[in-house]
C-alpha atoms as a PDB file:
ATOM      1  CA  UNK A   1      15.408  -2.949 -13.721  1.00  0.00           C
ATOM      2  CA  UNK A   2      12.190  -1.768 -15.282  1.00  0.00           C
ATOM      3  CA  UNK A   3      10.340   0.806 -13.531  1.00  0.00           C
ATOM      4  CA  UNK A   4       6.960  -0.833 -14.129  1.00  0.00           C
ATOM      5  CA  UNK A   5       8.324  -4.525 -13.320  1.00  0.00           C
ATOM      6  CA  UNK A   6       9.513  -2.997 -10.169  1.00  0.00           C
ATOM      7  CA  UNK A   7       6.378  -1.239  -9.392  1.00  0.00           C
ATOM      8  CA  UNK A   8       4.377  -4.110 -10.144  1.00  0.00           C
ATOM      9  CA  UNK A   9       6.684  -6.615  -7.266  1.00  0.00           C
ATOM     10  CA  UNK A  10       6.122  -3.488  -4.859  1.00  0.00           C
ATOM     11  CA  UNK A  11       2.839  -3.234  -4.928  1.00  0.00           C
ATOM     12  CA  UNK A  12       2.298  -7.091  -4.948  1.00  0.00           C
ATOM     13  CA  UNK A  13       4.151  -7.337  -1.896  1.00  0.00           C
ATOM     14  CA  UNK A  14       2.529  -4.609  -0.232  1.00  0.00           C
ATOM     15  CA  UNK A  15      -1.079  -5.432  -1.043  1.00  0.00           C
ATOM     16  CA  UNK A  16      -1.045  -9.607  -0.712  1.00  0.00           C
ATOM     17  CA  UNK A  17      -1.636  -8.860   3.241  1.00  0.00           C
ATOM     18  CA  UNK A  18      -4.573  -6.558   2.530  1.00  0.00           C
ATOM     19  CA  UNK A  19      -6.709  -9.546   0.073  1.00  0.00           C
ATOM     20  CA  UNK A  20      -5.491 -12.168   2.592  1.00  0.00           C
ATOM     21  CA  UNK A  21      -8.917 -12.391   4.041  1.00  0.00           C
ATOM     22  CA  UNK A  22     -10.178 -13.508  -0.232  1.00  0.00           C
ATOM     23  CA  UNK A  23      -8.305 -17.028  -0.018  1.00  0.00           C
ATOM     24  CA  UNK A  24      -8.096 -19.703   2.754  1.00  0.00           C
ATOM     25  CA  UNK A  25      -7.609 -18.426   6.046  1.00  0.00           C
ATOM     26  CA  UNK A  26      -4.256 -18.833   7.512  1.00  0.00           C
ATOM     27  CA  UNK A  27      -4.428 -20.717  10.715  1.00  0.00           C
ATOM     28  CA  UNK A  28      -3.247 -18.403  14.368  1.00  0.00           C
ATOM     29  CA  UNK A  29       0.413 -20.491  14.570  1.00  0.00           C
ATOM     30  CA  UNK A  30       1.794 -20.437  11.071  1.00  0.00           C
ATOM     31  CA  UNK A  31       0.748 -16.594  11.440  1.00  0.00           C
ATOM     32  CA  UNK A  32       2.398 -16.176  15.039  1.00  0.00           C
ATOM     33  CA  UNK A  33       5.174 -17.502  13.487  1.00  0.00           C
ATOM     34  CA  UNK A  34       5.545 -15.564  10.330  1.00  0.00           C
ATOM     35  CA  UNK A  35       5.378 -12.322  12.020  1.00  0.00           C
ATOM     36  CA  UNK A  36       8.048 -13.651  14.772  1.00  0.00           C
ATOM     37  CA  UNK A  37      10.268 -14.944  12.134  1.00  0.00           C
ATOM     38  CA  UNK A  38       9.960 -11.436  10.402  1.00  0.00           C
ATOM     39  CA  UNK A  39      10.503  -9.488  14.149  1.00  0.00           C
ATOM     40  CA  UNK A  40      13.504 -11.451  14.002  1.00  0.00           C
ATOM     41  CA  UNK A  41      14.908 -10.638  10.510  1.00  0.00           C
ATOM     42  CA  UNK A  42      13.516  -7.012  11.066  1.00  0.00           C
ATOM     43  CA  UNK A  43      15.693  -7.149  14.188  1.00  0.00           C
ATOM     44  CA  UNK A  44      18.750  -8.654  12.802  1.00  0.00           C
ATOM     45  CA  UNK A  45      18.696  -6.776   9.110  1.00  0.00           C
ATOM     46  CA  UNK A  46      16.502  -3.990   9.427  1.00  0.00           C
ATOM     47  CA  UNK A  47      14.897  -5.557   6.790  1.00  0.00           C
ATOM     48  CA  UNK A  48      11.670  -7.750   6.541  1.00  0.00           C
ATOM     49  CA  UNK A  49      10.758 -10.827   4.817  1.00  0.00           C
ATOM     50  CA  UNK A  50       9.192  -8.892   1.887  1.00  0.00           C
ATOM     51  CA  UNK A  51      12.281  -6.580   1.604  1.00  0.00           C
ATOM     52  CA  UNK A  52      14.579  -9.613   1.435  1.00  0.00           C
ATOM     53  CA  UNK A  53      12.321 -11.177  -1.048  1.00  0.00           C
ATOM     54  CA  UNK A  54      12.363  -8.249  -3.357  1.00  0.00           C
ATOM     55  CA  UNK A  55      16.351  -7.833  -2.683  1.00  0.00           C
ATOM     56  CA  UNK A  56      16.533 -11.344  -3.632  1.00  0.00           C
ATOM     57  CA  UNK A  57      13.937 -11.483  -6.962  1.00  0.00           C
ATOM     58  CA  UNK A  58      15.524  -8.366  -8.270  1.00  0.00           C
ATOM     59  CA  UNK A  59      19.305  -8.691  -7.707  1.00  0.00           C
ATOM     60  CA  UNK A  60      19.065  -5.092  -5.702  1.00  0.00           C
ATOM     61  CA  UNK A  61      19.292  -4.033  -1.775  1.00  0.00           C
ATOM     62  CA  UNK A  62      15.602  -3.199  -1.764  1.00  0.00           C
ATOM     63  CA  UNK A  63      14.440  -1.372   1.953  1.00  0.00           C
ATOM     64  CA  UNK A  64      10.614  -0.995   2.512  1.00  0.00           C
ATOM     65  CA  UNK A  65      11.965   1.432   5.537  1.00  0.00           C
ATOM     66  CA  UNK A  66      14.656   3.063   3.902  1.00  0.00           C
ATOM     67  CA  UNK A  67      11.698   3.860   1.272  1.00  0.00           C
ATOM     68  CA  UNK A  68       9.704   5.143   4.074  1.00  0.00           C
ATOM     69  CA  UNK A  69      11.776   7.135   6.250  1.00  0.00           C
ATOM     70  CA  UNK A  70      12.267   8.986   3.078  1.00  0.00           C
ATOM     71  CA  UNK A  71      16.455   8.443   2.880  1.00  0.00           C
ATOM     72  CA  UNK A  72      16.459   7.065  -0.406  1.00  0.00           C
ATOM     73  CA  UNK A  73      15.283   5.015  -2.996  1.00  0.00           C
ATOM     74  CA  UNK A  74      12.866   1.643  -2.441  1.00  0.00           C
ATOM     75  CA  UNK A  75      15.863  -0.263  -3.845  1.00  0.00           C
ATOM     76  CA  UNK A  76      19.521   0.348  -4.488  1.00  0.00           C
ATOM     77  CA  UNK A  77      21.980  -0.935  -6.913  1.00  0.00           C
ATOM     78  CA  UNK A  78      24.250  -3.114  -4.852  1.00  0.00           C
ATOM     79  CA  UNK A  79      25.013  -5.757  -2.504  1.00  0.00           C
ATOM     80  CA  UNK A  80      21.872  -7.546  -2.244  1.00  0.00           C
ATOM     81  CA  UNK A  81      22.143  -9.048   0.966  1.00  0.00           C
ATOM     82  CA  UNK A  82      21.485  -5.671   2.532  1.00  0.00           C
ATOM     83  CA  UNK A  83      25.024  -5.274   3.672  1.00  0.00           C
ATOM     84  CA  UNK A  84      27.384  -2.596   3.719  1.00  0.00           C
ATOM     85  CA  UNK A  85      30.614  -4.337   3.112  1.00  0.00           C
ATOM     86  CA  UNK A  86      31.663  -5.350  -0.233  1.00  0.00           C
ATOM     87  CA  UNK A  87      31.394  -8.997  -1.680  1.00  0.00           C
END
């Protein structure tokens, strides 16, 4: 993967939230249940809906957490499904 294709999806993702407030506003339920849905996946993956987009668009087990907590790279060569096991 391209370092600056990469950069470019990461800061994307991370900066869509922040210019939310430029477009149409997003009514209180489909909000409420984005952010449960993503509780949920955070929950059950460790992984949010942006992480599993990323993981997804670039083949890779990409960890916004991971990233954070400092134990590693953003993404990882690998299973992209965020799991441990082999396919």
């Amino acid at each position: 993967m391209r370092p600056l294709l990469l950069w470019l999806l990461v800061l994307t993702a991370f900066l869509a939230p922040l210019v939310e407030g430029c477009a149409v506003p997003i009514p209180i339920p489909v909000r409420a249940a984005y952010s449960s849905g993503n509780a949920v996946l955070f929950a059950e993956t460790g992984k949010g809906a942006t992480d599993h987009a990323l993981s997804a668009a670039l083949e890779e087990d990409c960890s916004s957490v991971r990233w954070a907590m400092r134990d590693g790279e953003f993404c990882r060569a690998g299973n992209a499904a965020g799991s441990d096991e082999a396919p």
